[in-house]
N, C-alpha and C. Protein backbone atom coordinates (compact mmCIF):
# COMPACT_ATOMS: atom_id res chain seq x y z
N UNK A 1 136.60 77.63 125.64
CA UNK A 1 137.54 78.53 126.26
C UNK A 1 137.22 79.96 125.80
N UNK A 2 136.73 81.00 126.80
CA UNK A 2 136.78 82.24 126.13
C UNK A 2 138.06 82.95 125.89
N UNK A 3 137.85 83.89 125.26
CA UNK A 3 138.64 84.96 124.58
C UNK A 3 138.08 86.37 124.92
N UNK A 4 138.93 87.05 125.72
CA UNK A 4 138.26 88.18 125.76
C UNK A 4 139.62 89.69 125.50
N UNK A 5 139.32 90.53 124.58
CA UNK A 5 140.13 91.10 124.06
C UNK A 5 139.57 92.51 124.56
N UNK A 6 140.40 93.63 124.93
CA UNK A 6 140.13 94.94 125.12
C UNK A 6 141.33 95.71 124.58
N UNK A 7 140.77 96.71 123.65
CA UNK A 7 141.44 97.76 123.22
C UNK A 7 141.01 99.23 123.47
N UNK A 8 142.10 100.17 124.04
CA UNK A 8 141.96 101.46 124.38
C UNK A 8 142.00 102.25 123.28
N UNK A 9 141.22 102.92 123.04
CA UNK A 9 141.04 104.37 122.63
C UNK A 9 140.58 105.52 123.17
N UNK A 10 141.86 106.25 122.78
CA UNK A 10 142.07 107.93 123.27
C UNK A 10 140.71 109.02 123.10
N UNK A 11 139.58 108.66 122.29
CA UNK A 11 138.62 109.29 121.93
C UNK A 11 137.73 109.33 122.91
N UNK A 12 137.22 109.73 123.71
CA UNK A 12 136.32 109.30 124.52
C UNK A 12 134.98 109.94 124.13
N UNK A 13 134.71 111.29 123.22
CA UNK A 13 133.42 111.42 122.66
C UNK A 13 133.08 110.43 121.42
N UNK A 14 133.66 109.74 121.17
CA UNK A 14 133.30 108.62 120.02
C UNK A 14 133.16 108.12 120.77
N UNK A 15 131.70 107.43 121.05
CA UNK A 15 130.96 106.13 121.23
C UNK A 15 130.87 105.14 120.92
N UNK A 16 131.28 103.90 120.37
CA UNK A 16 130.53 102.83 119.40
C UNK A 16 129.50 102.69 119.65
N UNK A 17 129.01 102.47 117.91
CA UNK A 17 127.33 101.61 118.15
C UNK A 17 127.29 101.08 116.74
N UNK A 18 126.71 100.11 116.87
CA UNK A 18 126.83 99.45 115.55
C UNK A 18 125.31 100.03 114.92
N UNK A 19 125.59 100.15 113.65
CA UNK A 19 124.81 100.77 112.29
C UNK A 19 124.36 99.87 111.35
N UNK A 20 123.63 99.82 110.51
CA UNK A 20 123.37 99.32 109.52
C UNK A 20 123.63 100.26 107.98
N UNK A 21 124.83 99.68 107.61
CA UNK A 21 125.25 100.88 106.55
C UNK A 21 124.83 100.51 105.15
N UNK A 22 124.71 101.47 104.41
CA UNK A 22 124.23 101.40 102.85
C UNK A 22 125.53 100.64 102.01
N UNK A 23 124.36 99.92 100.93
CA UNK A 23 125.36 99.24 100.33
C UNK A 23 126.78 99.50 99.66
N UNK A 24 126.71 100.77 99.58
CA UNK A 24 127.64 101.30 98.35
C UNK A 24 128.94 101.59 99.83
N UNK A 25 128.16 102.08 101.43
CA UNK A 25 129.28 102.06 102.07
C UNK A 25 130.63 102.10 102.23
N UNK A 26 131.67 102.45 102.59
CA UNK A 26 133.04 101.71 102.35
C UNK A 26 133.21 100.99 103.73
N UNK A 27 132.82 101.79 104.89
CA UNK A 27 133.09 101.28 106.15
C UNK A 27 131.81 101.29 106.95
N UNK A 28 131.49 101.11 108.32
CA UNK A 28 130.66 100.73 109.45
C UNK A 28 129.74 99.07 109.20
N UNK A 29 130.81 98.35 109.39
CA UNK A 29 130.30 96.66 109.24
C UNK A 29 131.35 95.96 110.40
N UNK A 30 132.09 96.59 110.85
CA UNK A 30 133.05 96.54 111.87
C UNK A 30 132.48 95.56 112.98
N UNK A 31 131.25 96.57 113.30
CA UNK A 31 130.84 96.07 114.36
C UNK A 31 129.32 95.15 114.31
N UNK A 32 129.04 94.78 113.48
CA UNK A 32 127.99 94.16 112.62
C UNK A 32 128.98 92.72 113.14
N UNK A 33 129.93 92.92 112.42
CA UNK A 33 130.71 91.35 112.55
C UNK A 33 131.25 91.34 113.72
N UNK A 34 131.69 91.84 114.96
CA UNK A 34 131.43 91.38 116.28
C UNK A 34 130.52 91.36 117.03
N UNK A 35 129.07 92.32 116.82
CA UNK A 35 128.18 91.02 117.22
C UNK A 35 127.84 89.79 117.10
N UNK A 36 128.18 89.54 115.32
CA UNK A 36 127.97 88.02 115.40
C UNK A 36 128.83 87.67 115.36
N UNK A 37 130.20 87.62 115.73
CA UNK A 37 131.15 86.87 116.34
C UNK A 37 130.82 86.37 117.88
N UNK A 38 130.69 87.54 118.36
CA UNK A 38 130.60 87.47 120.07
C UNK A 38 129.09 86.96 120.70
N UNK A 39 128.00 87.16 119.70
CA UNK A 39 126.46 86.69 120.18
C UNK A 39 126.42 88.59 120.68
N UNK A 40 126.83 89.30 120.72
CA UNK A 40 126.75 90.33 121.19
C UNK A 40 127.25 90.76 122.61
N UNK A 41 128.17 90.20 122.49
CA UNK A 41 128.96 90.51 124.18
C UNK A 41 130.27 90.99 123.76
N UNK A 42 129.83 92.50 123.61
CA UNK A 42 130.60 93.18 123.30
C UNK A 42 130.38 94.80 124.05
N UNK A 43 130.97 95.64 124.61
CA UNK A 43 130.74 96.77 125.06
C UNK A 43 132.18 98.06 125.02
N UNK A 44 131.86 99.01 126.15
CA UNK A 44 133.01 99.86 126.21
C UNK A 44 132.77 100.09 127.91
N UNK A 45 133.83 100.71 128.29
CA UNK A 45 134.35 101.65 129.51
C UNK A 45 135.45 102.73 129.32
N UNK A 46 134.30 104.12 129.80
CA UNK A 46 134.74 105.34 129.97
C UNK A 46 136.15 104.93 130.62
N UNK A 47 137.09 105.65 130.25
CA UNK A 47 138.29 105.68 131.07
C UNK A 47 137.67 107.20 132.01
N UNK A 48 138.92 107.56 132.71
CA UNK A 48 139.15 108.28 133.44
C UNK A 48 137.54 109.10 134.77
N UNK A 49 137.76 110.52 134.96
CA UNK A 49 135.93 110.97 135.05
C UNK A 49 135.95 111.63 134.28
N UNK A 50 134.41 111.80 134.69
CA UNK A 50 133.34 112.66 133.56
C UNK A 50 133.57 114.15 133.56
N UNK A 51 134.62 114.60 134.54
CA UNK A 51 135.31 115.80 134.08
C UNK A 51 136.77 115.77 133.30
N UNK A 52 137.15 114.88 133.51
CA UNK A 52 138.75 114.53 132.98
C UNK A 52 138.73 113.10 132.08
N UNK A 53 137.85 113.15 130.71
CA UNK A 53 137.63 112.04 130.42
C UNK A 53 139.38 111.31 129.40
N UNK A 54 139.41 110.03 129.39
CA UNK A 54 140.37 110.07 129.15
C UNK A 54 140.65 109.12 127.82
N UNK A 55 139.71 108.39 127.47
CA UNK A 55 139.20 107.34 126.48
C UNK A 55 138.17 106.50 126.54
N UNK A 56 138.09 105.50 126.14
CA UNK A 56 137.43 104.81 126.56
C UNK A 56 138.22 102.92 125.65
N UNK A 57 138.10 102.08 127.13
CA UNK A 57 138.50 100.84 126.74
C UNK A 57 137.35 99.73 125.77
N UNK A 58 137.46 99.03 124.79
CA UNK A 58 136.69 98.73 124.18
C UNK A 58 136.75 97.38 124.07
N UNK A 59 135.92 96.52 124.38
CA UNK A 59 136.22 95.20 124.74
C UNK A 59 135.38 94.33 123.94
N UNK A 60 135.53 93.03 124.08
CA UNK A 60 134.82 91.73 122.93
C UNK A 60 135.36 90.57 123.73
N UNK A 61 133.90 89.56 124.25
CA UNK A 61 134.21 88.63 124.69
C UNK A 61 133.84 87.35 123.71
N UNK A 62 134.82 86.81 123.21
CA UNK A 62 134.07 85.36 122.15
C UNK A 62 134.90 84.23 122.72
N UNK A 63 133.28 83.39 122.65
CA UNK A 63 133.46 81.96 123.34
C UNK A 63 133.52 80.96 121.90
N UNK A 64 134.71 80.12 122.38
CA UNK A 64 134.89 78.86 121.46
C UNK A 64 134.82 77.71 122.17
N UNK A 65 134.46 76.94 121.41
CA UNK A 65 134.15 75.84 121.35
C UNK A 65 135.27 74.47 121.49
């Protein structure tokens, strides 16, 4: 049965992309662990247009078993 979850954020020049962060790090592993949650079916959508941007929706699809 999948699961597919989307959350909005108001930021729309923040992009996600997943990183590979240094050990001492505190944060960016966020998205490290929903790729391998999801196999990597994970993305975003611009809200609004590209003159009036308005966020962007951020989504994660994970399939269970």
């Amino acid at each position: 049965m999948p699961l597919n979850s989307k959350n909005v954020d108001r930021a729309p020049n923040r992009v996600p992309r997943s990183r590979t962060p240094a050990a001492h790090d505190d944060s960016g592993r966020g998205l490290l662990l929903i790729e391998d949650l999801t196999g990597r079916r994970w993305g975003y959508d611009l809200l609004g247009s590209a003159a009036a941007p308005r966020g962007k929706g951020v989504w994660a699809l994970l399939v269970t078993k």
